[in-house]
Structures are given as C-alpha cells and as structure tokens.
N, C-alpha and C. Protein backbone atom coordinates (compact mmCIF):
# COMPACT_ATOMS: atom_id res chain seq x y z
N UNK A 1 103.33 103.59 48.48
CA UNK A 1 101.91 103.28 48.39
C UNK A 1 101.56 102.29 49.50
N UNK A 2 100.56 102.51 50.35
CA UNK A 2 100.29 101.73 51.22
C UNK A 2 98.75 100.80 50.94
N UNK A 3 98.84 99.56 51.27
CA UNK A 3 97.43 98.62 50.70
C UNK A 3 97.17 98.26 52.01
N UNK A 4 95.98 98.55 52.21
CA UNK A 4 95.37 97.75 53.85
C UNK A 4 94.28 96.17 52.94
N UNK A 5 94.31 95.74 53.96
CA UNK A 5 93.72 94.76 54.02
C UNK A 5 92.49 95.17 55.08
N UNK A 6 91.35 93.95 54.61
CA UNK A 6 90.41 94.10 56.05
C UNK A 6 90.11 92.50 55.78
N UNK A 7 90.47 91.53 56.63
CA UNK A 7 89.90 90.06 56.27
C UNK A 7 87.90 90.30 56.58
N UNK A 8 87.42 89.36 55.38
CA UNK A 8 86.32 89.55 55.48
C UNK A 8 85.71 88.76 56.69
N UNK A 9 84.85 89.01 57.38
CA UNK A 9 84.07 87.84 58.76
C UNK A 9 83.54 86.64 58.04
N UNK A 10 83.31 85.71 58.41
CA UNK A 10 82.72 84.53 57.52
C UNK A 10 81.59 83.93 58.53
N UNK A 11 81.08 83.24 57.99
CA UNK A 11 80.28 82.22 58.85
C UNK A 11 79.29 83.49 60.15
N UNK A 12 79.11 84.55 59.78
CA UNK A 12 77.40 85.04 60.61
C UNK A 12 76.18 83.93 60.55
N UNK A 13 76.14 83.97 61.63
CA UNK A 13 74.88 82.97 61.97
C UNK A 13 73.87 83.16 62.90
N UNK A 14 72.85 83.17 62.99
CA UNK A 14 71.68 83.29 63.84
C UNK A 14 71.02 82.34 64.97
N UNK A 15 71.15 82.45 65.91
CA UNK A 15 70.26 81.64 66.96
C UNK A 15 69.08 81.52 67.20
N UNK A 16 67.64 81.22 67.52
CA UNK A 16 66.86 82.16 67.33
C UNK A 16 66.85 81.16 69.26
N UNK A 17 66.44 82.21 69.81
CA UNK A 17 66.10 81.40 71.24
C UNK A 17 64.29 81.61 71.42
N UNK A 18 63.75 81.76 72.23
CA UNK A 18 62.21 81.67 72.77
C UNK A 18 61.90 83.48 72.58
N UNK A 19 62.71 84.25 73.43
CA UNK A 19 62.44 85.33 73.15
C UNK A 19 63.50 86.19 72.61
N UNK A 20 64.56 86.07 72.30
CA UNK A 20 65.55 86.80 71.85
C UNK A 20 66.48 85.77 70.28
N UNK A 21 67.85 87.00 70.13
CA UNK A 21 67.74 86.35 69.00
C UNK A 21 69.58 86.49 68.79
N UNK A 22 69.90 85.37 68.89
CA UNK A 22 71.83 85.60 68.89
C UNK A 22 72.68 85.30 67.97
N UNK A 23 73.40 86.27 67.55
CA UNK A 23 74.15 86.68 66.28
C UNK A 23 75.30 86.22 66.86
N UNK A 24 76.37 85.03 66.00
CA UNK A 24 77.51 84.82 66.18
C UNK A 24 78.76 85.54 64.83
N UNK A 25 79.61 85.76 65.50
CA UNK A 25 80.60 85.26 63.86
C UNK A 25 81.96 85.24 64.15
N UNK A 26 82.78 85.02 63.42
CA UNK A 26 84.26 84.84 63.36
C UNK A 26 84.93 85.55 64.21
N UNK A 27 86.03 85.47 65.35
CA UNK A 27 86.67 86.46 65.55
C UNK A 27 87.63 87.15 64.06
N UNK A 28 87.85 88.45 64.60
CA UNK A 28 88.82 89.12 63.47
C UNK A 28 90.32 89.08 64.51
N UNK A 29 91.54 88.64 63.31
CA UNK A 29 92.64 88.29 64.25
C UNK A 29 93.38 89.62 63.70
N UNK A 30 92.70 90.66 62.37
CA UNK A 30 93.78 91.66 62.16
C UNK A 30 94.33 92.71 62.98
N UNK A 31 95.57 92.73 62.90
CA UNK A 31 95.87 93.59 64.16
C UNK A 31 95.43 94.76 63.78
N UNK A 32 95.66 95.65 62.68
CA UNK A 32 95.03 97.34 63.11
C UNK A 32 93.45 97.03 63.17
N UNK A 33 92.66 95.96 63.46
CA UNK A 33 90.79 95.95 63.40
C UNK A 33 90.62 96.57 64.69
N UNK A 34 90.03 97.73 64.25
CA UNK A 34 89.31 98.50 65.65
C UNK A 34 87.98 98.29 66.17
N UNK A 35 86.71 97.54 65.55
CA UNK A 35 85.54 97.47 65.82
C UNK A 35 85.07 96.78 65.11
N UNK A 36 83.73 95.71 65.66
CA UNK A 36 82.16 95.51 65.31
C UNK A 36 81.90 96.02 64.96
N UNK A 37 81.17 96.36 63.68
CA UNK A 37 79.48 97.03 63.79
C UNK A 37 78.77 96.06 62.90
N UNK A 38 77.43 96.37 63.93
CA UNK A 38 76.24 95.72 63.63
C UNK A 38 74.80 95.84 63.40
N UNK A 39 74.62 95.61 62.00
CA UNK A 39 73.69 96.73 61.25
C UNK A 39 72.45 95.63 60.54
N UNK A 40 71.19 96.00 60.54
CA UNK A 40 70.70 95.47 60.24
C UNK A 40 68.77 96.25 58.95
N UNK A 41 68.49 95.68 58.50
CA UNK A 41 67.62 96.11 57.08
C UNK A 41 66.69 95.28 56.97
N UNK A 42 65.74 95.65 56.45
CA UNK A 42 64.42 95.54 56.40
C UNK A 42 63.96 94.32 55.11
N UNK A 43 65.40 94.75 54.32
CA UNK A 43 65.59 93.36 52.90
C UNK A 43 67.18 93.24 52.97
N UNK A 44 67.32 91.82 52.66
CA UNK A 44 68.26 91.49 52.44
C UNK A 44 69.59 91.88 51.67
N UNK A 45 69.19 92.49 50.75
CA UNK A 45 70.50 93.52 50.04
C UNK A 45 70.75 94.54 51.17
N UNK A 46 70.46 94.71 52.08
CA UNK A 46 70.88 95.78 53.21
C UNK A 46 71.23 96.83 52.48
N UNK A 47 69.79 97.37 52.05
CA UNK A 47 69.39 98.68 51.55
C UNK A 47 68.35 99.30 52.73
N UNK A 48 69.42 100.52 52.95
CA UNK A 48 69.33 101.75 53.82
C UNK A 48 69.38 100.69 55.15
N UNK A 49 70.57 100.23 55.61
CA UNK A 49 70.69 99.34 56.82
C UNK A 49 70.83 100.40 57.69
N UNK A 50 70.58 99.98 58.81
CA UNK A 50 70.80 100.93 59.79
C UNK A 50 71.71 100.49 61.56
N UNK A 51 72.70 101.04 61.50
CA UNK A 51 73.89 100.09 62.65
C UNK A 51 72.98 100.62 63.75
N UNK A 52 73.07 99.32 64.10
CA UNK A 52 72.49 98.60 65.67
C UNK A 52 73.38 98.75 67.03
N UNK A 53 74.29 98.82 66.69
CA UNK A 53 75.71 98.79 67.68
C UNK A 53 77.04 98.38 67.26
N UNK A 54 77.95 99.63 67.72
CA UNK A 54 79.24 99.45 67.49
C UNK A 54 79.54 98.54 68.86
N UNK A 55 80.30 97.31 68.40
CA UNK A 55 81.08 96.57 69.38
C UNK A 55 82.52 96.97 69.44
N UNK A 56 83.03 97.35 70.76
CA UNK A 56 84.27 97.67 70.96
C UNK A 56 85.05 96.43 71.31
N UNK A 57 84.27 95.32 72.28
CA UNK A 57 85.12 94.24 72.84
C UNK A 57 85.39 93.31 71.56
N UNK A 58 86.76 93.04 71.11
CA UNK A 58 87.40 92.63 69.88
C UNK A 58 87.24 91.26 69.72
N UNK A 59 87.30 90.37 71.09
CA UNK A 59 87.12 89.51 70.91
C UNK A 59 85.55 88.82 71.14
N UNK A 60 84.97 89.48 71.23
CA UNK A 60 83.45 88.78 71.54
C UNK A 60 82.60 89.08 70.59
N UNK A 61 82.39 87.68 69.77
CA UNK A 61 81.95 87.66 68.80
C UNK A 61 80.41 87.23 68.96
N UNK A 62 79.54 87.73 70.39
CA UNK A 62 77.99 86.80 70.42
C UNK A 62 77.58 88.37 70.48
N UNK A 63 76.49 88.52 69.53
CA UNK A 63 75.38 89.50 70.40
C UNK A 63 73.77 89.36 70.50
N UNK A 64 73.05 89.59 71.84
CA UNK A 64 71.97 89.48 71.62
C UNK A 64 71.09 90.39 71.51
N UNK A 65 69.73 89.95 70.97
CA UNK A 65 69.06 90.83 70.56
C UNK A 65 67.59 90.65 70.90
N UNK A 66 67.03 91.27 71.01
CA UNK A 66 65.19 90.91 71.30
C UNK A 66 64.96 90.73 70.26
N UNK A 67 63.55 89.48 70.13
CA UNK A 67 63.36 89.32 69.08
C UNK A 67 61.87 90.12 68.88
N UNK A 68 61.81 91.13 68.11
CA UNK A 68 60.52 91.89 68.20
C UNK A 68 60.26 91.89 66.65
N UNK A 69 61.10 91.52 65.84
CA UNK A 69 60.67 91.56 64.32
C UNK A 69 61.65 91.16 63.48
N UNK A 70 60.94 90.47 62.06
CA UNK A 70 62.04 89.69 61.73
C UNK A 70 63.77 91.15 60.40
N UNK A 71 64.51 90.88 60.84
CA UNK A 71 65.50 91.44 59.90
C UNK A 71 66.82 90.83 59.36
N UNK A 72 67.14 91.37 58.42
CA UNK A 72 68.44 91.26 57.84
C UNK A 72 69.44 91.65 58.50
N UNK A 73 70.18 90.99 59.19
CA UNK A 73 71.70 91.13 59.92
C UNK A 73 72.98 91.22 59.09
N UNK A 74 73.66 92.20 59.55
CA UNK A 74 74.97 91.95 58.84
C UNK A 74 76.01 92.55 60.02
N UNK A 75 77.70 91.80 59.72
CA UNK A 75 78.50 92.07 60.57
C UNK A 75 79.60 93.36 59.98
N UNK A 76 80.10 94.80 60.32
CA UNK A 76 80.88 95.35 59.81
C UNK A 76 82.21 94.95 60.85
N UNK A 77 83.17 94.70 59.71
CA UNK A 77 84.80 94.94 60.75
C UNK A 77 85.41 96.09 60.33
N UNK A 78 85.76 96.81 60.98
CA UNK A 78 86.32 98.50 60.72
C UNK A 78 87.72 98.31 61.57
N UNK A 79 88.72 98.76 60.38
CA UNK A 79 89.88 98.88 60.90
C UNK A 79 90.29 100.16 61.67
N UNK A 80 91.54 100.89 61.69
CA UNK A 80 91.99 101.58 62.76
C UNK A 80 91.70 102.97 61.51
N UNK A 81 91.39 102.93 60.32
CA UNK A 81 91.57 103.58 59.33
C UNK A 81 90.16 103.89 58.91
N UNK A 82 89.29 103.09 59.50
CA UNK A 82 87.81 103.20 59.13
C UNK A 82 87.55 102.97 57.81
N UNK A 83 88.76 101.95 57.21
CA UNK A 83 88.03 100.97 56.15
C UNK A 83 87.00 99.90 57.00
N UNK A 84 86.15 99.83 56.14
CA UNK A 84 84.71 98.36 56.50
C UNK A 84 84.73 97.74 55.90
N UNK A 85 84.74 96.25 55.86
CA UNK A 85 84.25 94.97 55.40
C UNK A 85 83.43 94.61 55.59
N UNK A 86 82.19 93.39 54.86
CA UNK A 86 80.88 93.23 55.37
C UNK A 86 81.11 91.66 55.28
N UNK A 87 80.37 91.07 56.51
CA UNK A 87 80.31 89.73 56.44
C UNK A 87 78.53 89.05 55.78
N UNK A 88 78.90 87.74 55.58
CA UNK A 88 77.37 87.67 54.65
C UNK A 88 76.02 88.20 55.45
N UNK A 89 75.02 87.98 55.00
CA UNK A 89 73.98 88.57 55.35
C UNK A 89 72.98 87.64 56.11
N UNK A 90 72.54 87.72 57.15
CA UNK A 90 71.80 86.37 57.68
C UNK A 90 70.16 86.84 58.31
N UNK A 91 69.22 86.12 58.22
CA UNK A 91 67.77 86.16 58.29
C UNK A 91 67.60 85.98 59.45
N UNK A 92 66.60 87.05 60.44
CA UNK A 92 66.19 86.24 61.56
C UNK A 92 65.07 87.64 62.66
C-alpha cells in the first residue's frame, strides 16, 4: 500500500501595490511536488474557483497580478501524481 503525502502551503499572503497585486507563499520542499496552481473565486469558500496559472518554476513562490477586481486567492501544490493540496484562502 502506498500513502503520499502533499505538505500543505502555509502562510499565502497578499501585497496589494498601486496597480497590481502580489501573492506570496511557502516554498514546497516535497520532492515528488510537480507544480503551483493558482486559482482564484468570486467568494471565499472558492466555490467554482477558477485556476489562473499553473506555475512550473518550483521554487518561486511571488506572483503578480493586475489589480482589476477584488478576489479570493488560493495556492494549489500538485504532486508528480496529481494529488492537490490547498493553502489558506486570502482577500485581495
């Protein structure tokens, strides 16, 4: 029987700058983690979220964003198996 793990991301946080808007969070140190994704909803329970961008670079944990309206952010970590974990949910 095999058990994967996916460590959850912690600490998503929001920047808000003048015109744009920057999402930080944890690096992931698991070795089979294949990807970011970054998805964001209209309410906070991230009901019917919709991914914004898969991040491939593993270690770069900033992304920016225009700020054209306010949403619910969330971070996915997807392993090599395409299990997902969700990190908390942040306003901006």
């Amino acid at each position: 029987m095999f058990v994967f793990y996916i460590r959850i991301i912690e600490n998503a946080m929001i920047v808000r700058g003048k015109y744009d808007l920057k999402i930080r969070w944890n690096q992931n140190l698991d070795k089979d983690f294949s990807q970011y994704n970054l998805y964001r909803s209209k309410t906070s329970d991230m009901f019917k979220k919709e991914l914004v961008k898969k991040i491939f670079n593993l270690v770069d944990t900033t992304e920016i964003l225009a700020l054209d309206s306010v949403y619910f952010y969330q971070i996915g970590v997807e392993d090599v198996w395409g299990l997902e974990s969700y990190s908390n949910t942040v306003e901006g």
